[in-house]
N, C-alpha and C. Protein backbone atom coordinates (compact mmCIF):
# COMPACT_ATOMS: atom_id res chain seq x y z
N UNK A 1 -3.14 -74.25 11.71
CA UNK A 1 -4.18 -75.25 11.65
C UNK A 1 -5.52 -74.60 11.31
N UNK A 2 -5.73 -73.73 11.82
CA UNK A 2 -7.38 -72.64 11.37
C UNK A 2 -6.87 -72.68 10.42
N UNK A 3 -6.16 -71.79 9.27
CA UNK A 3 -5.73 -71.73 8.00
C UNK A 3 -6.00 -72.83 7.19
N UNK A 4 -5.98 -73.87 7.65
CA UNK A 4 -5.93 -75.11 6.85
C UNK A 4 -7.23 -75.76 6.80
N UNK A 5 -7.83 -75.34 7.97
CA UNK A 5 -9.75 -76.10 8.36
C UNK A 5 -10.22 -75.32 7.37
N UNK A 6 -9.63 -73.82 7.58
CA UNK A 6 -10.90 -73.53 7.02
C UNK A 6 -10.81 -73.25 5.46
N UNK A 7 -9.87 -73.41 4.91
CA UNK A 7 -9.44 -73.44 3.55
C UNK A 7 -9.82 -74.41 2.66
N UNK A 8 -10.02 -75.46 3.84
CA UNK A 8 -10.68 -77.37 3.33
C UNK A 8 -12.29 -77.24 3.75
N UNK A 9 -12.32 -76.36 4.21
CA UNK A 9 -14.46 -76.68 5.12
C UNK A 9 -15.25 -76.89 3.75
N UNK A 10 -16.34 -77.49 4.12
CA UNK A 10 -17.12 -77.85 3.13
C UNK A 10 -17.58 -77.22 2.37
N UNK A 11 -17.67 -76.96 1.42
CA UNK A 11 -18.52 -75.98 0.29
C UNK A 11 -19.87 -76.23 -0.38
N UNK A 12 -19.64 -77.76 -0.90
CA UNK A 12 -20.64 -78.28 -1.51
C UNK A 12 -20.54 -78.76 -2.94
N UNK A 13 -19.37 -77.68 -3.07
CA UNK A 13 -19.05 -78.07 -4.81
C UNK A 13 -17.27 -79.22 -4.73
N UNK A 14 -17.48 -79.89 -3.85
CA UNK A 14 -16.24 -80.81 -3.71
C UNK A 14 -16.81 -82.11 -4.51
N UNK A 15 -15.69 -82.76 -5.25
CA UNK A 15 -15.76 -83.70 -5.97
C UNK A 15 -16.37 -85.22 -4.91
N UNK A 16 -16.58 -86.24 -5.46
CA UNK A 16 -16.55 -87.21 -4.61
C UNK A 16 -16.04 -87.96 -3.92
N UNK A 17 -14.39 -87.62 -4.03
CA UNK A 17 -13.75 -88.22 -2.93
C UNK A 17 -12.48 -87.27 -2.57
N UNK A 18 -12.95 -85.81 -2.62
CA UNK A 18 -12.33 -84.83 -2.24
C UNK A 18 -12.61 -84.67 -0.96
N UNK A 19 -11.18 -84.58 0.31
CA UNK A 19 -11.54 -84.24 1.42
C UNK A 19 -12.08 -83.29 1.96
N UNK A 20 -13.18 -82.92 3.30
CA UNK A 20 -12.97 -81.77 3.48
C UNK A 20 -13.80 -81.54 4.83
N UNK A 21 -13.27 -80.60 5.50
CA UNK A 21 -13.42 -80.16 6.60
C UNK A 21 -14.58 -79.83 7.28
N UNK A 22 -15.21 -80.15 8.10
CA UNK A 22 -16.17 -79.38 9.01
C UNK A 22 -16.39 -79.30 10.55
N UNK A 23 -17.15 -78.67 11.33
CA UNK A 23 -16.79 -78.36 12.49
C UNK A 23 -18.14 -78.24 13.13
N UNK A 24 -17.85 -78.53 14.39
CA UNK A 24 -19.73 -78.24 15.25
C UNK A 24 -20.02 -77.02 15.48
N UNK A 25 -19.16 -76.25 15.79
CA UNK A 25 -19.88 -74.46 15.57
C UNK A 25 -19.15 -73.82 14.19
N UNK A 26 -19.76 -72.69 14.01
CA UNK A 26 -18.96 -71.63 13.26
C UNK A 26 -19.15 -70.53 13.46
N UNK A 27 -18.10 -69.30 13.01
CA UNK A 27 -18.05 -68.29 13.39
C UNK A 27 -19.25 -67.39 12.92
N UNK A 28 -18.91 -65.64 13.31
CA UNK A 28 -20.34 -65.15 12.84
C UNK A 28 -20.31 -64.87 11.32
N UNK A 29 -19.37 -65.25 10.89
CA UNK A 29 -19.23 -65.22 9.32
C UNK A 29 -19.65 -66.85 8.92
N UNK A 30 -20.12 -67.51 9.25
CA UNK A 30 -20.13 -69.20 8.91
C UNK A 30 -19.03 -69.61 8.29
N UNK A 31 -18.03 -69.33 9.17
CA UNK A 31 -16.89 -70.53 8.50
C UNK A 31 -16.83 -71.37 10.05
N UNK A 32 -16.04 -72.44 9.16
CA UNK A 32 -15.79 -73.30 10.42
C UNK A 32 -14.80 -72.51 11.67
N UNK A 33 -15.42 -72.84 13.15
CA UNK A 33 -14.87 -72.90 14.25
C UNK A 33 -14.14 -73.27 14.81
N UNK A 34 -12.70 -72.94 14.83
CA UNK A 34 -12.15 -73.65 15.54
C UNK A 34 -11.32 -73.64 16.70
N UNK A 35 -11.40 -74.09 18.41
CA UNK A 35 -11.39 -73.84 19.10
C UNK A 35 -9.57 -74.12 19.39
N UNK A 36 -9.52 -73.61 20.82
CA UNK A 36 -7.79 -74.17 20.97
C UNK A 36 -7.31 -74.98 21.79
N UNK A 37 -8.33 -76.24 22.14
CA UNK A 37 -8.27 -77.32 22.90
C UNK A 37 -8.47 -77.14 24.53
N UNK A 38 -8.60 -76.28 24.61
CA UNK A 38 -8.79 -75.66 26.31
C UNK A 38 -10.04 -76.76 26.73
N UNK A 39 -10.44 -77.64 27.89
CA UNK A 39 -11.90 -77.50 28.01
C UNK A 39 -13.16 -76.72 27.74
N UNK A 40 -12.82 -75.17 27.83
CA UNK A 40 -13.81 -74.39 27.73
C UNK A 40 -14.03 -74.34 25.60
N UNK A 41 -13.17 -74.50 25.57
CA UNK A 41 -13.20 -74.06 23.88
C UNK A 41 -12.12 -75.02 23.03
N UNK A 42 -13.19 -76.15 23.15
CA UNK A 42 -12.62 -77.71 22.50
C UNK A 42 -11.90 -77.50 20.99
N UNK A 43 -11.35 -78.17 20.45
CA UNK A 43 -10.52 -77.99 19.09
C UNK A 43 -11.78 -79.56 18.29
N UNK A 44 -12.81 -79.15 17.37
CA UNK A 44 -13.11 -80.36 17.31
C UNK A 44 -13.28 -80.12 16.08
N UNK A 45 -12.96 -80.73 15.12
CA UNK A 45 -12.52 -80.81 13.56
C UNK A 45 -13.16 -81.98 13.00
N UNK A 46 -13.78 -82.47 12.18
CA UNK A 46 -13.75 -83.48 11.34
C UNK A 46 -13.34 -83.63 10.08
N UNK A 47 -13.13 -84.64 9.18
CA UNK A 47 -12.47 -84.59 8.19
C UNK A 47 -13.11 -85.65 7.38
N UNK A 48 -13.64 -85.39 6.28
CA UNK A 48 -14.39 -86.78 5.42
C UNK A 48 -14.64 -86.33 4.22
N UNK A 49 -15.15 -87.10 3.28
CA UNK A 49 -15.18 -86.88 1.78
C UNK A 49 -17.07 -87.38 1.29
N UNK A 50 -17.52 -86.94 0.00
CA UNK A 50 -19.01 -87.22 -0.08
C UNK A 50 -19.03 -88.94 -0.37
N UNK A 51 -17.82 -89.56 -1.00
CA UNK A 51 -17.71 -90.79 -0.94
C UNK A 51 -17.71 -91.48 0.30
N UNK A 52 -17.08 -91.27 1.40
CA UNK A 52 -17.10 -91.99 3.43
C UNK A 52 -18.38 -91.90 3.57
N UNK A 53 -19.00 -90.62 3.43
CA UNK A 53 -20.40 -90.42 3.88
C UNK A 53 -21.51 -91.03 3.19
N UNK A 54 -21.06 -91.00 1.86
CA UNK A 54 -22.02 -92.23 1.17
C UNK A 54 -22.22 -93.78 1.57
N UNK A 55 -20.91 -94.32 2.09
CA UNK A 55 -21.01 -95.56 1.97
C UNK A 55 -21.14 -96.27 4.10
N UNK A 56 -21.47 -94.84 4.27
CA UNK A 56 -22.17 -95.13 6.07
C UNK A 56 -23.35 -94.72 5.85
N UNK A 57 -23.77 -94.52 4.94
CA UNK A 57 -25.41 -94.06 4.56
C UNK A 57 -26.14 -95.55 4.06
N UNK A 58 -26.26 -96.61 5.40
CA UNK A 58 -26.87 -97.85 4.85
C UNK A 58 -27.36 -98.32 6.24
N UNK A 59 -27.75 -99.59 6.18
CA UNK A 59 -28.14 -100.12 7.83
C UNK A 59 -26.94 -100.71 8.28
N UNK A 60 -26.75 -99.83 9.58
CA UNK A 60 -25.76 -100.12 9.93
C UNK A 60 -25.60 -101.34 10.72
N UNK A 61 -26.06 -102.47 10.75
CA UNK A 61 -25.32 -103.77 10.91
C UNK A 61 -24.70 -104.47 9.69
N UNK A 62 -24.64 -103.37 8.68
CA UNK A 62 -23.86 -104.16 7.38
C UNK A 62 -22.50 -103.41 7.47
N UNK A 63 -21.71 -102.43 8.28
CA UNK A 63 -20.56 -102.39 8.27
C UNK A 63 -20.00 -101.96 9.77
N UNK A 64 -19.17 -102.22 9.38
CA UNK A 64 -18.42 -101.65 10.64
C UNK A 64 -17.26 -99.82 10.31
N UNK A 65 -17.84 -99.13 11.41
CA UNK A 65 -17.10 -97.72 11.59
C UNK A 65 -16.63 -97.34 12.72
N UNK A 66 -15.08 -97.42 12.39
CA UNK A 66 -14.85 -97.00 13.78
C UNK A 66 -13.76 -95.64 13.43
N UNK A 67 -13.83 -94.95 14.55
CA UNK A 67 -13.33 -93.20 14.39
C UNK A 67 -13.04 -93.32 15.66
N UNK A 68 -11.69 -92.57 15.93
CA UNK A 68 -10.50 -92.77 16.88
C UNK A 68 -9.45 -91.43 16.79
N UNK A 69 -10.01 -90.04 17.50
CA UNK A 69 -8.64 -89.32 16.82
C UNK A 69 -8.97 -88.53 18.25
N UNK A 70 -8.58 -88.44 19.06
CA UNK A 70 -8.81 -88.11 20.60
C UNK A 70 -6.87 -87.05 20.69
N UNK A 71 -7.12 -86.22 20.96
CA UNK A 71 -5.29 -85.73 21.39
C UNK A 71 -5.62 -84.13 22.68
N UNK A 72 -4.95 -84.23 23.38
CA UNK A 72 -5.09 -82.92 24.26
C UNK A 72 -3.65 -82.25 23.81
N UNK A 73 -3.93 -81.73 22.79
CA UNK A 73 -2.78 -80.64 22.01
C UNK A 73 -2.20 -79.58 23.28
N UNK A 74 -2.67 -79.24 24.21
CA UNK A 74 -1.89 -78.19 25.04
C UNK A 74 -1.60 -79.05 26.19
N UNK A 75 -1.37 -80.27 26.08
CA UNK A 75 -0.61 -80.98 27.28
C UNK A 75 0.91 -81.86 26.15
N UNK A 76 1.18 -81.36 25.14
CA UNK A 76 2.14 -82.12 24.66
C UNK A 76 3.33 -81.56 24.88
């Protein structure tokens, strides 16, 4: 799963509805962070394209967003 975040993390040169990865910390090299679900060191990933982010870039009583991806990976 690291292999795969960070192979997808954002660059900047992604097309407009190319997916791609980012994360709330990063390492001391700036790639994305990614933790191993422990409490102390959360697994928190996001995943979106410059097209999603474009079209929540408005006042938001004109759409509705809802985001739902919650899992405790070391209790399965």
């Amino acid at each position: 799963v690291r292999r795969l975040v960070r192979e997808a993390a954002f660059t900047g040169h992604e097309q407009e509805c190319d997916a791609f990865t980012f994360t709330w910390r990063t390492d001391m090299e700036g790639r994305p962070y990614v933790g191993n679900g422990a409490d102390a060191n959360p697994f928190l990933v996001g995943i979106t394209s410059k097209a999603l982010l474009r079209q929540a870039d408005r006042d938001s009583s004109s759409f509705v967003l809802h985001i739902d991806a919650t899992s405790k990976l070391n209790h399965v």
